[in-house]
Protein backbone atom coordinates (compact mmCIF):
# COMPACT_ATOMS: atom_id res chain seq x y z
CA UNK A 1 0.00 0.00 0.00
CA UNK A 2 1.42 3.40 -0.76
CA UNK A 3 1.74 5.90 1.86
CA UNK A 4 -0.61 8.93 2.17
CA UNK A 5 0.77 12.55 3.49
CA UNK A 6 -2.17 14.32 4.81
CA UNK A 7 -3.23 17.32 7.18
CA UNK A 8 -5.87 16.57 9.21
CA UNK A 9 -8.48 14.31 7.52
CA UNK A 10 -7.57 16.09 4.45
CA UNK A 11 -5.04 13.79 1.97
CA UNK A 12 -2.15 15.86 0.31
CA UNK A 13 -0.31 13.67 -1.48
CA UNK A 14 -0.20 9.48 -2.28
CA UNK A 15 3.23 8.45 -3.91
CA UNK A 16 4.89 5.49 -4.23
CA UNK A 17 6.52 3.90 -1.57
CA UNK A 18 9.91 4.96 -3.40
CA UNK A 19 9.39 8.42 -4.01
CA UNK A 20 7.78 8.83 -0.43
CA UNK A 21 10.98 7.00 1.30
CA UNK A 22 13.33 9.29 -0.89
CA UNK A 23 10.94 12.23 0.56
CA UNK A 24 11.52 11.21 4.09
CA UNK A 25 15.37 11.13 3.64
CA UNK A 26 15.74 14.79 2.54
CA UNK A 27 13.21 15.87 5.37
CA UNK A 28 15.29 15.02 7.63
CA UNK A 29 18.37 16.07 5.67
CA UNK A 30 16.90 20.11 5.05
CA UNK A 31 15.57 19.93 9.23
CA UNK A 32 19.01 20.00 9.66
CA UNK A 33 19.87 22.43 6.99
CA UNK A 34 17.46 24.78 8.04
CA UNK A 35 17.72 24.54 11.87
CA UNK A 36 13.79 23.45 12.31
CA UNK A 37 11.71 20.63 12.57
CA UNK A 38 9.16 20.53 9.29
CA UNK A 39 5.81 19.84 10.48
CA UNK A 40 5.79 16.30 8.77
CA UNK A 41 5.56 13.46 11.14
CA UNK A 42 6.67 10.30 11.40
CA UNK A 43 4.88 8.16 8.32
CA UNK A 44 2.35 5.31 10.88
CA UNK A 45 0.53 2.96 9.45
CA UNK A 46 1.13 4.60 5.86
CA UNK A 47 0.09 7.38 7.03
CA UNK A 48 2.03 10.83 7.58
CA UNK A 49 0.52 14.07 9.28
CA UNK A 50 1.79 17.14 8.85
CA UNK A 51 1.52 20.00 11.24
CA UNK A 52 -0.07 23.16 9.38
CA UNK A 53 1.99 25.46 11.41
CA UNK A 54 5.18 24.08 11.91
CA UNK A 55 4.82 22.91 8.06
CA UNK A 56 4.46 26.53 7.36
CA UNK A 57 7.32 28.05 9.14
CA UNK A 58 9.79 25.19 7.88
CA UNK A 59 8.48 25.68 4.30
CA UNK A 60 9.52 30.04 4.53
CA UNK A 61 12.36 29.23 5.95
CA UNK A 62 13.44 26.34 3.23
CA UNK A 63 12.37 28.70 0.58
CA UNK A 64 14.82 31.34 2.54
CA UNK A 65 17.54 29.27 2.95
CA UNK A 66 17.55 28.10 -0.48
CA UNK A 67 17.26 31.39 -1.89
CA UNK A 68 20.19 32.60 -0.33
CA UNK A 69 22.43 29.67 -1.35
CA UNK A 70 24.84 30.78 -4.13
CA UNK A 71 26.72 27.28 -4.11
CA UNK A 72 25.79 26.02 -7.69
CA UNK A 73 26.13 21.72 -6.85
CA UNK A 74 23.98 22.40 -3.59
CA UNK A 75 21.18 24.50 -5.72
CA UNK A 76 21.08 22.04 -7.82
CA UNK A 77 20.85 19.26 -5.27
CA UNK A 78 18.06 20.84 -3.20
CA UNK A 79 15.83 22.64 -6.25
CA UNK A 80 13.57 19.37 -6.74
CA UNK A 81 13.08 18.91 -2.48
CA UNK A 82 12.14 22.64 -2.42
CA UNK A 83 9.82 22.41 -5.37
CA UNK A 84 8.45 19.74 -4.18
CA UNK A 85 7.95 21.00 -0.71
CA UNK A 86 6.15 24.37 -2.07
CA UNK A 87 4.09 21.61 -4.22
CA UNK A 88 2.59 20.03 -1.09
CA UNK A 89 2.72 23.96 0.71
CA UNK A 90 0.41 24.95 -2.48
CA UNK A 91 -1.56 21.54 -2.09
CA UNK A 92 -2.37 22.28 1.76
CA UNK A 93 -3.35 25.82 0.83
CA UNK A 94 -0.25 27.40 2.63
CA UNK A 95 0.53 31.06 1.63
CA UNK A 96 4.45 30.90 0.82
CA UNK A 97 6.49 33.94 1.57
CA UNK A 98 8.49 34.80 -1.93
CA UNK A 99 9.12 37.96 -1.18
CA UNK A 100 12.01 37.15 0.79
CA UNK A 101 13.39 34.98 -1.63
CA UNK A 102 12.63 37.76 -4.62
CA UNK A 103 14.34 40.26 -2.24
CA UNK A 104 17.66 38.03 -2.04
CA UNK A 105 17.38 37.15 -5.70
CA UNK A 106 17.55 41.08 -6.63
CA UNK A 107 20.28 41.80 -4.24
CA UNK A 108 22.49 39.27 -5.38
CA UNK A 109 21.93 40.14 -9.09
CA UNK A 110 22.42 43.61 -8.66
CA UNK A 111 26.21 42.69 -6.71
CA UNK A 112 27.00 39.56 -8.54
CA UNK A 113 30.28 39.63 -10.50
CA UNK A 114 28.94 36.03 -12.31
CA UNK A 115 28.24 36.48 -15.89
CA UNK A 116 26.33 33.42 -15.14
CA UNK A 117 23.81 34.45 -12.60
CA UNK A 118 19.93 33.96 -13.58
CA UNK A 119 16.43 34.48 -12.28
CA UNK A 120 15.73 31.41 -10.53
CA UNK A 121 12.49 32.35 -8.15
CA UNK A 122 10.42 32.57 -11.33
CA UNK A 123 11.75 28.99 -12.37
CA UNK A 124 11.30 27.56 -8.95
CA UNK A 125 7.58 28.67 -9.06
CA UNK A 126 7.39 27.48 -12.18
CA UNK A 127 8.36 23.71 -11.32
CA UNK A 128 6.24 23.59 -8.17
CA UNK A 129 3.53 24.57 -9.87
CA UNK A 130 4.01 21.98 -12.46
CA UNK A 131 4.87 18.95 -9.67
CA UNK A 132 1.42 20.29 -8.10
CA UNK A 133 0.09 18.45 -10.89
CA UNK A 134 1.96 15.18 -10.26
CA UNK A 135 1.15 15.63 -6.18
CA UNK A 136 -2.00 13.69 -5.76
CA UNK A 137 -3.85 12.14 -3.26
């Protein structure tokens, strides 16, 4: 049986057992990033509740904390756990702060020396909004 993520009686998301185990890892890898717990318990039973509030904080500050990392490998590591995590945010009706994250993106393009550096916010809401799709219960 595949595992369901769910706030209250309401069901967020129903992936495979794969995709929900290689979920789970990177929780509790970005918990640690991030310096907070995420709001998304321990999966019982197949099933996994997450806290509305706690889920809420952890998500701004993700989106912060990712926003503000200028490390290419580790941007590129943690864009599909973010993207998925504003997915399930967007899923759960939780307003996401990207103002922050605009704010930092505009700084840093305004001082960057990197011929390179892009826009990402409007790509990162672009890809959540697409896995939004693919995050059913």
């Amino acid at each position: 049986m595949s595992p369901y993520y769910k706030m209250g009686d309401q069901a967020l998301w129903n992936p495979s057992n794969g995709a929900s185990r290689l979920f789970m890892s990177q929780v509790t890898v970005y918990q640690v990033e991030v310096g907070l717990p995420s709001g998304i318990g321990p999966m019982e039973a197949d099933e996994c509740q997450i806290d509305p509030i706690a889920f809420a904080v952890f998500v701004d500050a993700l989106l912060a904390w990712h926003s503000e990392t200028r490390h290419a490998v580790m941007a590129a590591l943690s864009e599909g756990f973010v993207a998925t995590v504003l997915a399930l945010a967007e899923k759960a009706n939780i307003e996401v702060n990207w103002h922050a994250a605009e704010r930092a993106e505009s700084d840093y393009l305004q001082t960057a020396s990197d011929p390179h550096a892009k826009e990402w916010t409007a790509a990162l809401q672009q890809k959540s909004r697409e896995l939004t799709r693919h995050v059913a219960a």
